[in-house]
C-alpha atoms as a PDB file:
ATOM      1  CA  UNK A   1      82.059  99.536 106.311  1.00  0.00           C
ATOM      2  CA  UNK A   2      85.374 100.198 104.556  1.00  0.00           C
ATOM      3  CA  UNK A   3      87.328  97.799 102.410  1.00  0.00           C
ATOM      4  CA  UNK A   4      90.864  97.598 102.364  1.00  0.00           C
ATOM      5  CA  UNK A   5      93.736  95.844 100.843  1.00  0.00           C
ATOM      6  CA  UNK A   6      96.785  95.286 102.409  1.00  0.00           C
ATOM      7  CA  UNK A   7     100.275  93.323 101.670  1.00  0.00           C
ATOM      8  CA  UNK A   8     101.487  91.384 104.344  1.00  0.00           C
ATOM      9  CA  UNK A   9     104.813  89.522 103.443  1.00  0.00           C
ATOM     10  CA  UNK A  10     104.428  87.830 100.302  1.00  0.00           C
ATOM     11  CA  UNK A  11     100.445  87.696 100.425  1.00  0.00           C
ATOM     12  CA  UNK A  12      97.643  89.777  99.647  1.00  0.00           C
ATOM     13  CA  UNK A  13      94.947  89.832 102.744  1.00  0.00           C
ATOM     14  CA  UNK A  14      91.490  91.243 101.904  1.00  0.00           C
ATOM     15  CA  UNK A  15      90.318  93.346 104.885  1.00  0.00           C
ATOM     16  CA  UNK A  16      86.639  94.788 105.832  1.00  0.00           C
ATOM     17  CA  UNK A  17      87.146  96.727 108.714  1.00  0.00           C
ATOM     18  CA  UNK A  18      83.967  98.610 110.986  1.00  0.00           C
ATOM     19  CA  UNK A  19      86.031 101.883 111.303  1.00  0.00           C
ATOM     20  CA  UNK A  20      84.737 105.414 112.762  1.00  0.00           C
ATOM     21  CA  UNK A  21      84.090 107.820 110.131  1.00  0.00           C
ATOM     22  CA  UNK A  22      86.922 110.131 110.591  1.00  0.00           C
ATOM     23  CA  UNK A  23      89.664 107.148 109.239  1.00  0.00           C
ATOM     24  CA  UNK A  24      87.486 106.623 106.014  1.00  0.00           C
ATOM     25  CA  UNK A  25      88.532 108.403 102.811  1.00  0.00           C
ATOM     26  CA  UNK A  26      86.059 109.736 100.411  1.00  0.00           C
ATOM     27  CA  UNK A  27      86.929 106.672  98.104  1.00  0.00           C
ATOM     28  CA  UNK A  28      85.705 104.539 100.868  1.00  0.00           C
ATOM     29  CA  UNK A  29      88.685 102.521 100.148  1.00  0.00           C
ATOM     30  CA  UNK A  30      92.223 102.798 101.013  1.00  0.00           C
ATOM     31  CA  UNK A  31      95.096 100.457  99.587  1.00  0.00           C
ATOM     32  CA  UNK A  32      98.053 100.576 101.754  1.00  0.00           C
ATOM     33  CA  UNK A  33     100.984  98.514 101.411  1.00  0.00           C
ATOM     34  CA  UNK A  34     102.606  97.777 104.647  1.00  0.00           C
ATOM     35  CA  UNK A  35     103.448  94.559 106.802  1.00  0.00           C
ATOM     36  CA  UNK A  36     100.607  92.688 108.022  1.00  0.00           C
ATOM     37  CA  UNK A  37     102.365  92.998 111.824  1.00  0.00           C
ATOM     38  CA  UNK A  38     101.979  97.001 110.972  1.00  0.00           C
ATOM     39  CA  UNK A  39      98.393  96.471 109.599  1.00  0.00           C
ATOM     40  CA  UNK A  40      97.567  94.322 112.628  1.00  0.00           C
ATOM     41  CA  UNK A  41      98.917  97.054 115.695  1.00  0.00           C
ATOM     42  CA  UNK A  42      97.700  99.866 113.708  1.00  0.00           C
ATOM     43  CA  UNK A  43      93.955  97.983 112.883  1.00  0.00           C
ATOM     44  CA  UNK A  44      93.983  97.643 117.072  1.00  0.00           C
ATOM     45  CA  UNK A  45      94.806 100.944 117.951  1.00  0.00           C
ATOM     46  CA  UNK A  46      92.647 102.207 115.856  1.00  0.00           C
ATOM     47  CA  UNK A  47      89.359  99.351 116.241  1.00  0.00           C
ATOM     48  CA  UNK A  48      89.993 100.271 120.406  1.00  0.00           C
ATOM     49  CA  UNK A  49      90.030 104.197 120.080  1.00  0.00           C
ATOM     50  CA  UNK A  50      86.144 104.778 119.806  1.00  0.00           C
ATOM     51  CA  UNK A  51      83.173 103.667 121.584  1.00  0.00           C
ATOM     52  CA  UNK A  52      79.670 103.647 119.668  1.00  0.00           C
ATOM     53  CA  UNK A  53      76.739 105.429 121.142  1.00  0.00           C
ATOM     54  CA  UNK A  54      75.709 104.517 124.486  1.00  0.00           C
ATOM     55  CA  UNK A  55      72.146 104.574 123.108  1.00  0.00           C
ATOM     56  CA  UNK A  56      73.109 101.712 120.120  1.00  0.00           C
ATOM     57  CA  UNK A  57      74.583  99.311 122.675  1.00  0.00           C
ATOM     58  CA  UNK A  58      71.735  96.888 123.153  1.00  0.00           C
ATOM     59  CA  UNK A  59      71.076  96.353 119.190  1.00  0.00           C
ATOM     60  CA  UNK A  60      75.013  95.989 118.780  1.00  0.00           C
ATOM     61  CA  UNK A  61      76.014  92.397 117.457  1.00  0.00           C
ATOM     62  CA  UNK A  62      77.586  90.488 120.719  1.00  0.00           C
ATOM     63  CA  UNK A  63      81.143  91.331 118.974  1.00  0.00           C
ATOM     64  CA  UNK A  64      80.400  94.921 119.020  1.00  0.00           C
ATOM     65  CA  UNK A  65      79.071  95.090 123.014  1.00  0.00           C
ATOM     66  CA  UNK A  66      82.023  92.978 123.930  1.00  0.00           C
ATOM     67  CA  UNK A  67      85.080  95.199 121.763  1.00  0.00           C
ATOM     68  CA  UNK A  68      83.318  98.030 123.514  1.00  0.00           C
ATOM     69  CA  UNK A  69      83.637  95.899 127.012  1.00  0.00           C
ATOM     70  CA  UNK A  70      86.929  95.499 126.390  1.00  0.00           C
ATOM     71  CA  UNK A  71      87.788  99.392 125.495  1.00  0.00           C
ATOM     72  CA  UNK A  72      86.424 100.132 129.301  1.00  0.00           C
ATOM     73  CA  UNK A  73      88.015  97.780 131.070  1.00  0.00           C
ATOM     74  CA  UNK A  74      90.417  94.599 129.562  1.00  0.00           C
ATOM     75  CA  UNK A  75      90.005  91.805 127.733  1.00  0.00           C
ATOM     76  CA  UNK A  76      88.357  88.964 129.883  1.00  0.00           C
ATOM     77  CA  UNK A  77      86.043  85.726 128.986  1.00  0.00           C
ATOM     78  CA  UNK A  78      84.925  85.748 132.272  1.00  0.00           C
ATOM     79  CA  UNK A  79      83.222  89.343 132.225  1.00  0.00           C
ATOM     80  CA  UNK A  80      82.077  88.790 129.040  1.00  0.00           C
ATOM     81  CA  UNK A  81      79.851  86.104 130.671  1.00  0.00           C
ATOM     82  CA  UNK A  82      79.202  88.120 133.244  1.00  0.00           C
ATOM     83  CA  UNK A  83      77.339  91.142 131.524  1.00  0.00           C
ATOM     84  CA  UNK A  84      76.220  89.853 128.195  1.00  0.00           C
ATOM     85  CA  UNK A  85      72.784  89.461 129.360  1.00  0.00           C
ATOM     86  CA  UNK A  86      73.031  92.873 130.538  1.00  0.00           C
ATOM     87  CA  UNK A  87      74.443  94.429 127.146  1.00  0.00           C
ATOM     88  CA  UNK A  88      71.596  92.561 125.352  1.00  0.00           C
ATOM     89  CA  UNK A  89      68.808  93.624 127.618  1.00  0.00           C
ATOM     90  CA  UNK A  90      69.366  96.845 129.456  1.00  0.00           C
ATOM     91  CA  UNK A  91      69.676 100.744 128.456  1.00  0.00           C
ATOM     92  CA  UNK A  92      72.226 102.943 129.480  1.00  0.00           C
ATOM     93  CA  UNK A  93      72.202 106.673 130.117  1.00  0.00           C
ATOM     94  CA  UNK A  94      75.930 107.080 129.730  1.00  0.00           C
ATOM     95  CA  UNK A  95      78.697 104.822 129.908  1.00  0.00           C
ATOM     96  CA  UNK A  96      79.757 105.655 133.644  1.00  0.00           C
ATOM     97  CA  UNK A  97      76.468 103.631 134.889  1.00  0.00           C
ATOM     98  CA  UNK A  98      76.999 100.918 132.322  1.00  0.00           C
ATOM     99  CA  UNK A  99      80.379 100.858 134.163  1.00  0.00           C
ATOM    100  CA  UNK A 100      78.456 101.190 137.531  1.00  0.00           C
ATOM    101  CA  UNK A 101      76.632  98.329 136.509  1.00  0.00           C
ATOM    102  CA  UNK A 102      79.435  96.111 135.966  1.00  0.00           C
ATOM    103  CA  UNK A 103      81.043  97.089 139.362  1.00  0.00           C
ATOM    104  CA  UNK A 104      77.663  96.249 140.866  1.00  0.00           C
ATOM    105  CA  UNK A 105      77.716  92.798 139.045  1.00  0.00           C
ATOM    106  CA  UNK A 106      81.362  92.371 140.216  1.00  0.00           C
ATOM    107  CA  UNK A 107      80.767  92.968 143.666  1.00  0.00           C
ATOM    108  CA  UNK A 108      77.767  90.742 143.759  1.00  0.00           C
ATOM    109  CA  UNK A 109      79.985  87.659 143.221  1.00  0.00           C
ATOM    110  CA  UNK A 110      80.934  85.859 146.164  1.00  0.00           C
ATOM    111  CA  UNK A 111      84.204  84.243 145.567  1.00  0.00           C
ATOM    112  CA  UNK A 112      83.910  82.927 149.281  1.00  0.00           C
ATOM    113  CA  UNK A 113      80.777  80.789 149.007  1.00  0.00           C
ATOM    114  CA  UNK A 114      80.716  80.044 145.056  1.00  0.00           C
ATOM    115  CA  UNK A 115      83.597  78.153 143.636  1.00  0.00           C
ATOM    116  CA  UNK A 116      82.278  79.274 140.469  1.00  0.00           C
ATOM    117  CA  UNK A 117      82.164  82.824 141.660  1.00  0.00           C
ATOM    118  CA  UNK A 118      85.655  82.418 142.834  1.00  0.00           C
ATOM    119  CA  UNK A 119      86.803  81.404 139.025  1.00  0.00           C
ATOM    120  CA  UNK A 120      84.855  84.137 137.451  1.00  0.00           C
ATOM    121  CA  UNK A 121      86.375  87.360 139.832  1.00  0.00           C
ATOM    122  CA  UNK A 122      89.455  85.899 139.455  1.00  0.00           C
ATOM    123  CA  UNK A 123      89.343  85.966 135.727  1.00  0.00           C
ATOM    124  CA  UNK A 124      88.045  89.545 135.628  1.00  0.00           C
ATOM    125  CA  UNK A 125      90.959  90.730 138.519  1.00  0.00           C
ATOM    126  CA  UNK A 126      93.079  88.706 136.696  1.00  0.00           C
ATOM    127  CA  UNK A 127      92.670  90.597 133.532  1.00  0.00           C
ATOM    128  CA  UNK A 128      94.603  93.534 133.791  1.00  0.00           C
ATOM    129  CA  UNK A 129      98.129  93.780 133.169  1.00  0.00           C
ATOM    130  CA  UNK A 130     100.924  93.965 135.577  1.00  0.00           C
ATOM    131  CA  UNK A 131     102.474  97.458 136.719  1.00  0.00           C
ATOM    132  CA  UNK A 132     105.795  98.056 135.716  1.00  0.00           C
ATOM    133  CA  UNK A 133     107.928  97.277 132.238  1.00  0.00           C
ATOM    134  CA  UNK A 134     107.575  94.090 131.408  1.00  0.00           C
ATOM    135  CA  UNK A 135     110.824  91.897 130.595  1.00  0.00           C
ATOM    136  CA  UNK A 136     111.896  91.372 127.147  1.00  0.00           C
ATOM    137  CA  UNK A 137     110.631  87.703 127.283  1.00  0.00           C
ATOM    138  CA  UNK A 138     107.455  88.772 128.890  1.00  0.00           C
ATOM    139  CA  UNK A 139     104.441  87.537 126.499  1.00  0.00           C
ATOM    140  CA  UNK A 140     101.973  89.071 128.443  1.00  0.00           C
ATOM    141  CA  UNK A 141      98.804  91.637 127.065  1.00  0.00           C
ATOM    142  CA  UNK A 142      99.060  94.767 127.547  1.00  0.00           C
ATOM    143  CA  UNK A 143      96.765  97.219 126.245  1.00  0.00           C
ATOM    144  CA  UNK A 144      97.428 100.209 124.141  1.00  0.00           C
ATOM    145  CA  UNK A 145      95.384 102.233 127.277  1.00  0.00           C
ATOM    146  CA  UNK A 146      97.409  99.740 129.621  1.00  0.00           C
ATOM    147  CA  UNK A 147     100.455 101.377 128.062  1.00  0.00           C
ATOM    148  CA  UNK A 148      99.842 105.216 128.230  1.00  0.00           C
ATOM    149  CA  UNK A 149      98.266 104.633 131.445  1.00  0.00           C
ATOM    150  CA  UNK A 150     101.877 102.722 133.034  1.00  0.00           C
ATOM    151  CA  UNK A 151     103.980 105.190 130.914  1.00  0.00           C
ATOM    152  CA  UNK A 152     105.389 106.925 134.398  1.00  0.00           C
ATOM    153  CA  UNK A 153     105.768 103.654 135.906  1.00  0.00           C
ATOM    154  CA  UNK A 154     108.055 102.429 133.121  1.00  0.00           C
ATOM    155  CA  UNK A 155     110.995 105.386 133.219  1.00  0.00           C
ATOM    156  CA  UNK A 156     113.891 105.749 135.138  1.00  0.00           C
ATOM    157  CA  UNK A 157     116.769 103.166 137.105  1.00  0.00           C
ATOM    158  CA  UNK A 158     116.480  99.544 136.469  1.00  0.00           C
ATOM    159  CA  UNK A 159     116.568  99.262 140.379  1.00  0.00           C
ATOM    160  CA  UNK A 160     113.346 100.740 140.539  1.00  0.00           C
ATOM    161  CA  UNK A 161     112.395  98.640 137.924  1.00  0.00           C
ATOM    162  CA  UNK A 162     112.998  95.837 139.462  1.00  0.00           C
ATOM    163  CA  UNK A 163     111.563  96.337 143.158  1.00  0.00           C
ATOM    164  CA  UNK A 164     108.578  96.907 141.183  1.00  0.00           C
ATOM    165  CA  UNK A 165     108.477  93.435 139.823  1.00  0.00           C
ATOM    166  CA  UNK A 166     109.423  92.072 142.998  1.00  0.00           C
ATOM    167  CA  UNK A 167     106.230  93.727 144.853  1.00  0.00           C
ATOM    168  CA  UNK A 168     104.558  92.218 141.982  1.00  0.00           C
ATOM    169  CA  UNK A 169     105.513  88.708 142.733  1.00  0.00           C
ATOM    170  CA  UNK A 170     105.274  89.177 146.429  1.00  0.00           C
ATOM    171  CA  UNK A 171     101.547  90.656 145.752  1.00  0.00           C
ATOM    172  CA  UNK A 172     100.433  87.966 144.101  1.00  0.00           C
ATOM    173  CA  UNK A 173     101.538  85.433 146.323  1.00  0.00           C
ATOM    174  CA  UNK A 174     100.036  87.522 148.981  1.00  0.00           C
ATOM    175  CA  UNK A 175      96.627  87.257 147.309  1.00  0.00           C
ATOM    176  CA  UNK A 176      96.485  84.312 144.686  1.00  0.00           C
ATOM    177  CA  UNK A 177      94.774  84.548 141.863  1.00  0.00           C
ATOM    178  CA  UNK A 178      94.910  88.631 142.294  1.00  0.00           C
ATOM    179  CA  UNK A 179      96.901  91.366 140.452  1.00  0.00           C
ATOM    180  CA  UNK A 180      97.371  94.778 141.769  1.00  0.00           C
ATOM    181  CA  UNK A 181      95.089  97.071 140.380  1.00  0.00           C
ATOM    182  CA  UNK A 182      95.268 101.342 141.057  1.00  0.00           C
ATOM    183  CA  UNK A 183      94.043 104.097 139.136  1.00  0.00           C
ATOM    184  CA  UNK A 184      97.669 105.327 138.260  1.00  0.00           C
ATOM    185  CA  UNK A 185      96.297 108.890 137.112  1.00  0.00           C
ATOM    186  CA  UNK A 186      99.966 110.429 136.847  1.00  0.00           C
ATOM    187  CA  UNK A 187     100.955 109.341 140.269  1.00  0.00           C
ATOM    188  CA  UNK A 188     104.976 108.415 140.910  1.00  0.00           C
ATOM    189  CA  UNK A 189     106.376 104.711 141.049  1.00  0.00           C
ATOM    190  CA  UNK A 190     107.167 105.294 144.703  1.00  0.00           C
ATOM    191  CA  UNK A 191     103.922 106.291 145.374  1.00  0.00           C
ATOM    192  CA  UNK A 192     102.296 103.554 143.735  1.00  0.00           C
ATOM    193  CA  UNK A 193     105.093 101.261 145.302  1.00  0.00           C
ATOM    194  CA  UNK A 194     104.334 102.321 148.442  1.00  0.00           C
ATOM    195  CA  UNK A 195     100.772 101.588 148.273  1.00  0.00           C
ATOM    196  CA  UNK A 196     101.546  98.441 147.189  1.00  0.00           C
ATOM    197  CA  UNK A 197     103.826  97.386 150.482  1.00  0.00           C
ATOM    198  CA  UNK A 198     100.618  98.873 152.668  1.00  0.00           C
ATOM    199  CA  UNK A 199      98.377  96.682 150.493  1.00  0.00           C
ATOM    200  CA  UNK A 200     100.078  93.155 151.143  1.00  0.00           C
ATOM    201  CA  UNK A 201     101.299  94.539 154.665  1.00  0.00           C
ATOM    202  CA  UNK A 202      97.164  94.946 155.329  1.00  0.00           C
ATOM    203  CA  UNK A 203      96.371  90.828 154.182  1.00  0.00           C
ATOM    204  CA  UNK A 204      92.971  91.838 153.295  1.00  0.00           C
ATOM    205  CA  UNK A 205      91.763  89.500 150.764  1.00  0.00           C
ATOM    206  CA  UNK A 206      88.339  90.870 150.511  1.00  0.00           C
ATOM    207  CA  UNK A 207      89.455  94.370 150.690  1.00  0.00           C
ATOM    208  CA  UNK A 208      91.219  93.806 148.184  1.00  0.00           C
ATOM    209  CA  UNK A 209      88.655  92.218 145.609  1.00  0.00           C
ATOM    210  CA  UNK A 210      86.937  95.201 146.190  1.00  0.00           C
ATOM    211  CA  UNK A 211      89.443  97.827 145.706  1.00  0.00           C
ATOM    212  CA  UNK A 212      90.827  96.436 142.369  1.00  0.00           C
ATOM    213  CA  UNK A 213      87.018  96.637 141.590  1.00  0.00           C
ATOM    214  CA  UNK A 214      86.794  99.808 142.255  1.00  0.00           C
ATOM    215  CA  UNK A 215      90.531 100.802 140.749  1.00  0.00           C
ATOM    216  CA  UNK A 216      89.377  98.532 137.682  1.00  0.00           C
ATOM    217  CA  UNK A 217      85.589 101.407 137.427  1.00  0.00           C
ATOM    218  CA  UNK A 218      87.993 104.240 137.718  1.00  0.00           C
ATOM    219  CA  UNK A 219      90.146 103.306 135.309  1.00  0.00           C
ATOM    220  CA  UNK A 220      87.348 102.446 132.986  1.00  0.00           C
ATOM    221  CA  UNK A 221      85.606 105.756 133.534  1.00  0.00           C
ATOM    222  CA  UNK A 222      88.790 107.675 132.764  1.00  0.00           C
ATOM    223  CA  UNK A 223      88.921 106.136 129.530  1.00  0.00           C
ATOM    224  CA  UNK A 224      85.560 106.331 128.437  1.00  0.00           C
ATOM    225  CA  UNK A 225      85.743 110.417 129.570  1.00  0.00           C
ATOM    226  CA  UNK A 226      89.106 110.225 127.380  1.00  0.00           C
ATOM    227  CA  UNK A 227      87.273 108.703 123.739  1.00  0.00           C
ATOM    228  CA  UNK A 228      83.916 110.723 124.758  1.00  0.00           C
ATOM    229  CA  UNK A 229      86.121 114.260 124.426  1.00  0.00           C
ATOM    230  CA  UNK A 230      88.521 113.004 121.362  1.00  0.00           C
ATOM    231  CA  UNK A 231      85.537 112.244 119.400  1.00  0.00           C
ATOM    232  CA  UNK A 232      84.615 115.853 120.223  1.00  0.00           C
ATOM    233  CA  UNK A 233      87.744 116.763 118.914  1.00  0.00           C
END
């Protein structure tokens, strides 16, 4: 564990952070004095940039299975729900078939027979952030991964900017309660754009569910090959 004491504005805040070892000084204990919004981005970043030990997940505390959920793929009640019984209860050799798993428990929902199916995959889908730069007013989450991951998306002419947006909305009217989901992995706007159009142009609903499942695995296997060869750094 490592204690820490921090100054937001005006007001001391005690801190106990679980932290990998590489961020903990000798002391054990590091006073900073920054602003709490700082403390708070920084404590993400850094809380999201590790996994623990495949091996460990099953005797983590609930917390520690779901932060380590949520490093894979993105925030989401609803998957949380979905594969706590499975953190709890089942061994992993690596995290690509824990991620294997959760596509398989994914895929098993049937959103077309089960309204309560139907709420759940939409929840997970529903998860991950829009492509594209958000607008200023735009309050919605958006991952630190989420962030590298869009970084070509969010360059260039406003225009493009824009049409992306707009394929956004006409996506998700498309396919309610969906978002479009692709494993980026360095590829253009116009590329991705133009996946997109085929996408809606296609009306596949169920297609669909299952590609963004899919997308959603290969982005979460990306990442956890990503933090598996930093901590080897």
């Amino acid at each position: 564990m490592w204690g820490g004491i921090y100054i937001g504005p005006g007001i001391y805040h005690q801190a106990t952070l679980q932290l990998p070892s590489r961020f903990i000084p000798r002391s054990g204990i590091l006073f900073a004095y920054v602003p709490a919004k700082v403390l708070k981005t920084a404590t993400s970043i850094i809380m999201s940039s590790s996994l623990p030990p495949i091996s460990s997940l099953p005797s983590l505390s609930q917390d520690e299975q779901f932060r380590a959920l949520d490093t894979l793929f993105e925030p989401s009640e609803e998957l949380h729900t979905l594969m706590a019984p499975v953190l709890s209860n089942q061994n992993f050799s690596s995290y690509n078939s824990l991620i294997d798993a959760v596509g398989g428990r994914m895929s098993a929902l049937s959103p077309k027979n089960s309204p309560t199916d139907d709420k759940i995959l939409a929840g997970i889908l529903g998860s991950h952030p829009r492509l594209g730069r958000p607008k200023a007013a735009d309050t919605e989450h958006m991952s630190e991964f989420s962030k590298r991951e869009q970084a070509n998306l969010n360059t260039g002419a406003e225009e493009q900017a824009e049409k992306l947006r707009l394929l956004n909305v006409e996506y998700e009217e498309r396919f309610p309660g969906l978002r479009f989901v692709t494993f980026v992995n360095g590829r253009s706007r116009d590329v991705i754009m133009e996946e997109m159009r085929q996408r809606i142009e296609r009306g596949d609903i169920e297609r669909e569910r299952q590609e963004t499942i899919q997308a959603m695995c290969d982005i979460a296997k990306d990442r956890a090959k990503n933090l598996e060869q930093s901590s080897l750094d």
